[in-house]
C-alpha atoms as a PDB file:
ATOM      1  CA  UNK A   1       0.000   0.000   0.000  1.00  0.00           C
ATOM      2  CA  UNK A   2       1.669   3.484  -0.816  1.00  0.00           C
ATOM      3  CA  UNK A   3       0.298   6.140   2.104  1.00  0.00           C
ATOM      4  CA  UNK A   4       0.150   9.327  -0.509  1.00  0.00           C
ATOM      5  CA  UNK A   5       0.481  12.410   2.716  1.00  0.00           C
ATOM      6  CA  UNK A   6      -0.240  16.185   1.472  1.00  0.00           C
ATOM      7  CA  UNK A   7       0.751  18.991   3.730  1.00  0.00           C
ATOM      8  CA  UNK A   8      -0.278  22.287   3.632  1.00  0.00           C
ATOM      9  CA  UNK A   9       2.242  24.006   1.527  1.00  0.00           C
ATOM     10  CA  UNK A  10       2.427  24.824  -1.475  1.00  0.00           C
ATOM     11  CA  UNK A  11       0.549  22.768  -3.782  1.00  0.00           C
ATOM     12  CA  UNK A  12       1.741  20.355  -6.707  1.00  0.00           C
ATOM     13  CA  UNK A  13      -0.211  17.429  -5.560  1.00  0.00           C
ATOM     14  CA  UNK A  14      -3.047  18.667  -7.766  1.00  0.00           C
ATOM     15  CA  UNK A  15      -0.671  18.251 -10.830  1.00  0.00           C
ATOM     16  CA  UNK A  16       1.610  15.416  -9.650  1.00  0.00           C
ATOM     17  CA  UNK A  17      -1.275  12.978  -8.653  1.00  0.00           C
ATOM     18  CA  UNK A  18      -2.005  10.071 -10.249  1.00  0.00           C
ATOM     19  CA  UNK A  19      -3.636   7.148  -8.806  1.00  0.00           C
ATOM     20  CA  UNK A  20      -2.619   3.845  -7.646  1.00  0.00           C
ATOM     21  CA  UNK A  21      -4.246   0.759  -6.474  1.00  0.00           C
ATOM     22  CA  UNK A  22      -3.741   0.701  -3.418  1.00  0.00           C
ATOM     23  CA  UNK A  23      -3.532   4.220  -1.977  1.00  0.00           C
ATOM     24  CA  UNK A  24      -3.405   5.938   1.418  1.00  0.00           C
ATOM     25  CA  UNK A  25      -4.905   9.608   1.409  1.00  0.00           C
ATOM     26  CA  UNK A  26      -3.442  11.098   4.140  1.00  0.00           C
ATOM     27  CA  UNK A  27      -4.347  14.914   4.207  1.00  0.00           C
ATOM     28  CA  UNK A  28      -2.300  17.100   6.790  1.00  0.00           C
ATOM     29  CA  UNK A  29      -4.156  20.776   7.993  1.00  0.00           C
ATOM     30  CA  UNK A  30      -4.797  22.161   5.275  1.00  0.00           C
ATOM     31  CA  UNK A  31      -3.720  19.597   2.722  1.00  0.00           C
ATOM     32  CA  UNK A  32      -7.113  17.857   2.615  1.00  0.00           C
ATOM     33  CA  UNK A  33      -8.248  20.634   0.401  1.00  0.00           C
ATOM     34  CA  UNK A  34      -5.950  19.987  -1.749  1.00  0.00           C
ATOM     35  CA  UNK A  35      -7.043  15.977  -2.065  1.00  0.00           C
ATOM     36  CA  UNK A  36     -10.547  16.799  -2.211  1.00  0.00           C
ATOM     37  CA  UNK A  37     -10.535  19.686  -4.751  1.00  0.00           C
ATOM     38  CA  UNK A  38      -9.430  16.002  -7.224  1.00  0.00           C
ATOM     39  CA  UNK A  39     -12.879  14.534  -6.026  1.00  0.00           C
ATOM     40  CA  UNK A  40     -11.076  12.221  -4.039  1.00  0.00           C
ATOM     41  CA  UNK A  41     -11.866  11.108  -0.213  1.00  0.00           C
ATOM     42  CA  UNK A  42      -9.373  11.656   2.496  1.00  0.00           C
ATOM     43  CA  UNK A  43      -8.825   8.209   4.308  1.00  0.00           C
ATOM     44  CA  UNK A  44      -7.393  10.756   6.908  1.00  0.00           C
ATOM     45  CA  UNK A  45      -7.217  14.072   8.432  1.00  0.00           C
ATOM     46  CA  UNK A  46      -4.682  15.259  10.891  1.00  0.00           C
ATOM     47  CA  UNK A  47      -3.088  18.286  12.468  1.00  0.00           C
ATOM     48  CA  UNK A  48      -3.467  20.500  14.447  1.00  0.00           C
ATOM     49  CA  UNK A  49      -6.180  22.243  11.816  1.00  0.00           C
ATOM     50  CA  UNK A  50      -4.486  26.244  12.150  1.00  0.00           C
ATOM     51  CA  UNK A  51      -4.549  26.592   8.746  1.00  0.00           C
ATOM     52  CA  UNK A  52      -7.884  25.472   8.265  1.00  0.00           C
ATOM     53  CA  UNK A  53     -11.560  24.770   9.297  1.00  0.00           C
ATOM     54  CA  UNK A  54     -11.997  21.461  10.900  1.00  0.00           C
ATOM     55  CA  UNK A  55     -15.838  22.242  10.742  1.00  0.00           C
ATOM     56  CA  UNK A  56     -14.949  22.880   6.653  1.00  0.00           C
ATOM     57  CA  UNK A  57     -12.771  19.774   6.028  1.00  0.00           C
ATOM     58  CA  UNK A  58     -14.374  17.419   7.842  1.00  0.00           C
ATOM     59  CA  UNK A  59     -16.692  16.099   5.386  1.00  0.00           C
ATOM     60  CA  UNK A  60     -14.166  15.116   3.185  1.00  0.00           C
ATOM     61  CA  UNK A  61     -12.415  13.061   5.513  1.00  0.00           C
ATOM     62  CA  UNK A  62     -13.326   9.299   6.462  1.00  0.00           C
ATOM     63  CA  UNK A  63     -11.483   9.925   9.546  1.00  0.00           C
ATOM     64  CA  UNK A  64     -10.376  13.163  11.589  1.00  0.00           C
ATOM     65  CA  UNK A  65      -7.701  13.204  14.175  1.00  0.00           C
ATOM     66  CA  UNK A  66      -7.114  16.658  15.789  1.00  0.00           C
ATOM     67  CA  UNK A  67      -3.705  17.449  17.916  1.00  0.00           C
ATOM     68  CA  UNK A  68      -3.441  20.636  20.457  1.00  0.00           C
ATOM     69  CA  UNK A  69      -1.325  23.374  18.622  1.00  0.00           C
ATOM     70  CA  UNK A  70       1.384  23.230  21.340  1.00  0.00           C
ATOM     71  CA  UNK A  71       3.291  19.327  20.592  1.00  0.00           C
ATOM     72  CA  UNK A  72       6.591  17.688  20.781  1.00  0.00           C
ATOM     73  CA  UNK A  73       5.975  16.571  17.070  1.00  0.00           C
ATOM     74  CA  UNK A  74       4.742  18.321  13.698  1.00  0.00           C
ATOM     75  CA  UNK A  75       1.932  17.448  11.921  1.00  0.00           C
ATOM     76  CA  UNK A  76       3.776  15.598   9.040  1.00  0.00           C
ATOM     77  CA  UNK A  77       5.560  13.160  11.909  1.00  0.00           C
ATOM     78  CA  UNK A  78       2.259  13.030  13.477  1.00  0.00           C
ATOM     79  CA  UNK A  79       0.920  11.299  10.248  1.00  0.00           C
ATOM     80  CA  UNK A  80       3.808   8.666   9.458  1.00  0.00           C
ATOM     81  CA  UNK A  81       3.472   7.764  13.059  1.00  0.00           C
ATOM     82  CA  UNK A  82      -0.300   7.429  12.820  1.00  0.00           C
ATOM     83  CA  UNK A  83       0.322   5.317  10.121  1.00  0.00           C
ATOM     84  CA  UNK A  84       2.857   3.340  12.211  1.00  0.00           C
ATOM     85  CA  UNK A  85       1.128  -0.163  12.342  1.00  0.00           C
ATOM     86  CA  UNK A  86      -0.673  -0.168   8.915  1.00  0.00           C
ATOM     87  CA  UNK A  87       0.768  -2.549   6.139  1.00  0.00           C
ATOM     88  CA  UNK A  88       2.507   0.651   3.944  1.00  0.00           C
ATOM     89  CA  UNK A  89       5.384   0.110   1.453  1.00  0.00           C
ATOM     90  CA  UNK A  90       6.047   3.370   0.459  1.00  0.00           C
ATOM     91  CA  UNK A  91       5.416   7.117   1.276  1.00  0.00           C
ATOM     92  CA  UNK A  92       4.987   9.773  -1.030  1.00  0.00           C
ATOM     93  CA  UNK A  93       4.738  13.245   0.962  1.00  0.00           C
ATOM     94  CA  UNK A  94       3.332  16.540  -1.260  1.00  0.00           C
ATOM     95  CA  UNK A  95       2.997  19.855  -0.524  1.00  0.00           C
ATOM     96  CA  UNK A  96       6.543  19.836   1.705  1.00  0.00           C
ATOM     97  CA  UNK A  97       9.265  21.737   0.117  1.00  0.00           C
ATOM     98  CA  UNK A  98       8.290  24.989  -0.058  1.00  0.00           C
ATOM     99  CA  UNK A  99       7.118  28.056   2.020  1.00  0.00           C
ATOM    100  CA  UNK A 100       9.052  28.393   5.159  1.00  0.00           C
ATOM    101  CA  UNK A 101      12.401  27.329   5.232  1.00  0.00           C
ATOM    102  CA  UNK A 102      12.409  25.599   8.528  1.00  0.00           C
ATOM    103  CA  UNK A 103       9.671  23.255   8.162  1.00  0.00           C
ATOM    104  CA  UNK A 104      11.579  22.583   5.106  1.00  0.00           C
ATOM    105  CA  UNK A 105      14.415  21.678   6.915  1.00  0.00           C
ATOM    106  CA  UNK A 106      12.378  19.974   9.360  1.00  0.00           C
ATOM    107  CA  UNK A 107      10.585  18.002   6.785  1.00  0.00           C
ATOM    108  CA  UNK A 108      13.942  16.756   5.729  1.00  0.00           C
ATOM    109  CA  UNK A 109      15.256  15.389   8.965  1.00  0.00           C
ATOM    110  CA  UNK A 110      11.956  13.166   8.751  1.00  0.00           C
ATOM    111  CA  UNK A 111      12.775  11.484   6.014  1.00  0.00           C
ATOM    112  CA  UNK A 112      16.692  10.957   7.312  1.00  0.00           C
ATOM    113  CA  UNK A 113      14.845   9.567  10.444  1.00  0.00           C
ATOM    114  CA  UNK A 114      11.897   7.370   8.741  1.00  0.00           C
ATOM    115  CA  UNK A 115      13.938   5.945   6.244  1.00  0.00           C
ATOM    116  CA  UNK A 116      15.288   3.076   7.770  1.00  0.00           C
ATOM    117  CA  UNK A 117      11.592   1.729   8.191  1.00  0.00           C
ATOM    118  CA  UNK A 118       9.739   3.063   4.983  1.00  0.00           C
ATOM    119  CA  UNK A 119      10.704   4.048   1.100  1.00  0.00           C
ATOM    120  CA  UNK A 120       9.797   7.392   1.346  1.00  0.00           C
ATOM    121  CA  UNK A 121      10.273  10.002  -0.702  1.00  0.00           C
ATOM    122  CA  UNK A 122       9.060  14.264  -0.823  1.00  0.00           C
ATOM    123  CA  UNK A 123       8.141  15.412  -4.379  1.00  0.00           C
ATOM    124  CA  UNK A 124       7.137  18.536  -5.894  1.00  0.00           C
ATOM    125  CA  UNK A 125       6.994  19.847  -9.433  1.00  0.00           C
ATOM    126  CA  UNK A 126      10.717  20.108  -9.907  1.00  0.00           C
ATOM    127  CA  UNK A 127      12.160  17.935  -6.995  1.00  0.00           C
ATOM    128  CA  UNK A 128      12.613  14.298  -5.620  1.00  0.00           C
ATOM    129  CA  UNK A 129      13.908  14.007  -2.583  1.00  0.00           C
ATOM    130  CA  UNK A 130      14.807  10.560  -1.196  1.00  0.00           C
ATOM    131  CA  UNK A 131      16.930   8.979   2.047  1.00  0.00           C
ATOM    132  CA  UNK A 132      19.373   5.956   0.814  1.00  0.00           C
ATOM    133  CA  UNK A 133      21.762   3.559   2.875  1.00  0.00           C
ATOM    134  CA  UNK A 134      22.576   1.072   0.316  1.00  0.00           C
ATOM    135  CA  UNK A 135      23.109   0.368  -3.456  1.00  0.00           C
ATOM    136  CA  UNK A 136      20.465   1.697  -5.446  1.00  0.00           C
ATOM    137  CA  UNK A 137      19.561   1.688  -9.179  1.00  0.00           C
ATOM    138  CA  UNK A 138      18.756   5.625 -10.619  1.00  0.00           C
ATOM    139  CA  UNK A 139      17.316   5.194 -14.075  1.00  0.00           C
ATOM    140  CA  UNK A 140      17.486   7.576 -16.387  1.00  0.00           C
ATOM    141  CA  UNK A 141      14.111  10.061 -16.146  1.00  0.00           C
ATOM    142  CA  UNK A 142      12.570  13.500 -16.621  1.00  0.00           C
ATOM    143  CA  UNK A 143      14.997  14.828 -14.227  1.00  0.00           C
ATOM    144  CA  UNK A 144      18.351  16.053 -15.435  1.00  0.00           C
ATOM    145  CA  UNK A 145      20.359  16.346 -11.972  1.00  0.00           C
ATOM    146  CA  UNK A 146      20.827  14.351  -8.922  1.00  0.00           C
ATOM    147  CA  UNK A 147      22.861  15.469  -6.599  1.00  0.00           C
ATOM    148  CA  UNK A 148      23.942  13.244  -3.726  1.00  0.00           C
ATOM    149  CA  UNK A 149      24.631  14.744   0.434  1.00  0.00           C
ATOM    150  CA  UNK A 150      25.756  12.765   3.290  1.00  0.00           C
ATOM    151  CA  UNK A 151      23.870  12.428   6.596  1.00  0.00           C
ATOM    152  CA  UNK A 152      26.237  10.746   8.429  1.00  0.00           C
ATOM    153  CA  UNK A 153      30.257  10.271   8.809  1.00  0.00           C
ATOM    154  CA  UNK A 154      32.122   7.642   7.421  1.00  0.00           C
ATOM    155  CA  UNK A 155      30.406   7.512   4.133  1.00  0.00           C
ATOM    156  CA  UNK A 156      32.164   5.897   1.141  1.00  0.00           C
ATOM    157  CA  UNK A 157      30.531   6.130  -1.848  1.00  0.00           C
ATOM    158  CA  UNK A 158      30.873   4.597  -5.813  1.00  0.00           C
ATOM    159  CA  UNK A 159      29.428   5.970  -8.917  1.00  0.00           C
ATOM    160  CA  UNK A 160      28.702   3.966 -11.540  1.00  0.00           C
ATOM    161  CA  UNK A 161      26.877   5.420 -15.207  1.00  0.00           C
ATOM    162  CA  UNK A 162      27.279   9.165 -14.059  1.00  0.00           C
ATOM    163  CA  UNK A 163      28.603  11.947 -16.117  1.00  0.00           C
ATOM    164  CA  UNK A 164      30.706  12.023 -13.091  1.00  0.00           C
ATOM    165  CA  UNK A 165      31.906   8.583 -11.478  1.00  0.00           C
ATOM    166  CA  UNK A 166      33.476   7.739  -8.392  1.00  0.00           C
ATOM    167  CA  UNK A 167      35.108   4.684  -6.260  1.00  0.00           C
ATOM    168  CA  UNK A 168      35.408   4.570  -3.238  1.00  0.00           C
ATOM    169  CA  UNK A 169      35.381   7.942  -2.283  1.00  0.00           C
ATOM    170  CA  UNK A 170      35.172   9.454   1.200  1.00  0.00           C
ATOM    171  CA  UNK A 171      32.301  11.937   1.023  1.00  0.00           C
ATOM    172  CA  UNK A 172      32.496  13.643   4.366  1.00  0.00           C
ATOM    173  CA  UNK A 173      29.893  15.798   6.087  1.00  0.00           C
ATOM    174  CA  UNK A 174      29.759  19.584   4.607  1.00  0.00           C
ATOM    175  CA  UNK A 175      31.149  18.108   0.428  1.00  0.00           C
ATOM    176  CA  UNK A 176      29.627  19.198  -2.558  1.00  0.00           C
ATOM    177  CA  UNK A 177      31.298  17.494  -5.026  1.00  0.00           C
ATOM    178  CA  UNK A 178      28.414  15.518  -5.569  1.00  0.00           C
ATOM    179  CA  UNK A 179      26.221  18.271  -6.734  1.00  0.00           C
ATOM    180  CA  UNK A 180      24.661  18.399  -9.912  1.00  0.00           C
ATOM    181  CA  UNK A 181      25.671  14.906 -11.394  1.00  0.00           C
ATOM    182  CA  UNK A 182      23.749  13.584 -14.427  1.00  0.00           C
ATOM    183  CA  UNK A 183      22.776  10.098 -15.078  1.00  0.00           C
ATOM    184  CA  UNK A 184      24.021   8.493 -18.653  1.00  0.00           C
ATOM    185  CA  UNK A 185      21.992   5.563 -18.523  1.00  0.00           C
ATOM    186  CA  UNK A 186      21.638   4.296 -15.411  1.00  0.00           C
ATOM    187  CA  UNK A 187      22.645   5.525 -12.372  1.00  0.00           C
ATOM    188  CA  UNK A 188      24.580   2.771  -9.423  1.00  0.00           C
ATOM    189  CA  UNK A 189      25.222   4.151  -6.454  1.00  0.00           C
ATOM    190  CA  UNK A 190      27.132   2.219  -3.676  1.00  0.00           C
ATOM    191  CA  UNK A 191      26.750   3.165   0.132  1.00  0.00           C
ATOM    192  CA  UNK A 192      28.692   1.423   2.957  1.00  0.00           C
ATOM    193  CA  UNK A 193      25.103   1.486   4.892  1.00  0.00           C
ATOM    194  CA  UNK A 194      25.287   4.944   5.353  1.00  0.00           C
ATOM    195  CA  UNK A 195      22.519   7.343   4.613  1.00  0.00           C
ATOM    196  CA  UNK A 196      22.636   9.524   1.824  1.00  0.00           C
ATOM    197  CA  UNK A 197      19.982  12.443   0.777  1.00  0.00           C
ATOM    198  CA  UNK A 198      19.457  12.150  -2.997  1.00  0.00           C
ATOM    199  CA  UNK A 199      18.011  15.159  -4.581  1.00  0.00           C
ATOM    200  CA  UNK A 200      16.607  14.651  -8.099  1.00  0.00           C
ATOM    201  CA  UNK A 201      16.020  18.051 -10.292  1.00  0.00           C
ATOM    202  CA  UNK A 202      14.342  19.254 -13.441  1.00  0.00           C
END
């Protein structure tokens, strides 16, 4: 089952969706508009509802759960671990990369921390963003760059069908050499089980 989770931000869920099988609609706050103004039902609603009407979302949603404004956790980690003990394969999270800068960067430490247990990955119109920690196949797609960031120390990386190719190479915390690399047909990337951020780009 892929859990399909749309925040709040600024939308490109409205132009990225397309439907699978079996689908989770998660909608976060304000991101339930967003899934209903497709026709679609929300499986879910959660958040803490401050940038919306719970009274106006509510019946689009199969089920509502509201959270208090003051929390540990944001709304987006509120819905992966709602979603803790269902049978999901994969995340897809919308609506995440924009607008304010720090729930940006807070959006992206939640995929560094989830990753271990889901394949998750934040899209928008331009971007894929994705959490790694072992070889992985990159095919060759609509987006021209992918640029590759280290989350942890002691990463040693290969390249393999890059513009760019590496082996074994030390890619410490803070290095940009991997920026901007372009797949030439397809795209190996070897990790010594050490998580990498993989940004994908129009």
């Amino acid at each position: 089952m892929i859990a399909k989770i749309v925040c709040a931000g600024v939308d490109s869920f409205e132009s990225l969706y397309q439907q699978d099988e079996s689908e989770l609609m998660i909608g976060v706050d304000g991101g339930i508009y967003n899934i209903a103004n497709l026709g679609l039902k929300v499986d879910l609603g959660i958040g803490d509802f401050d940038s919306c009407n719970i009274e106006d979302v509510i019946m689009h949603c199969k089920r509502i759960k509201k959270f208090p404004k003051e929390k540990d956790l944001g709304d987006l980690e509120l819905a992966i671990e709602e979603i803790a003990d269902l049978n999901v394969d994969k995340i897809i999270i919308y609506n995440a990369t924009k607008d304010r800068l720090d729930h940006f960067v807070a959006n992206l430490n939640i995929l560094i921390k989830y990753a271990h247990k889901y394949d998750i990955e934040m899209v928008d119109a331009k971007n894929s963003i994705k959490v790694i920690n072992k070889t992985s196949v990159f095919k060759k797609s609509k987006y021209q760059y992918l640029s590759i960031f280290p989350v942890e120390e002691g990463t040693i990386i290969s390249l393999k069908g890059f513009k760019y190719n590496l082996s074994s190479y030390h890619l410490k915390l803070n290095d940009n050499l991997c920026l901007s690399n372009e797949i030439v047909d397809e795209g190996i990337i070897e990790v010594n089980n050490k998580k990498l951020l993989i940004l994908e780009t129009l």
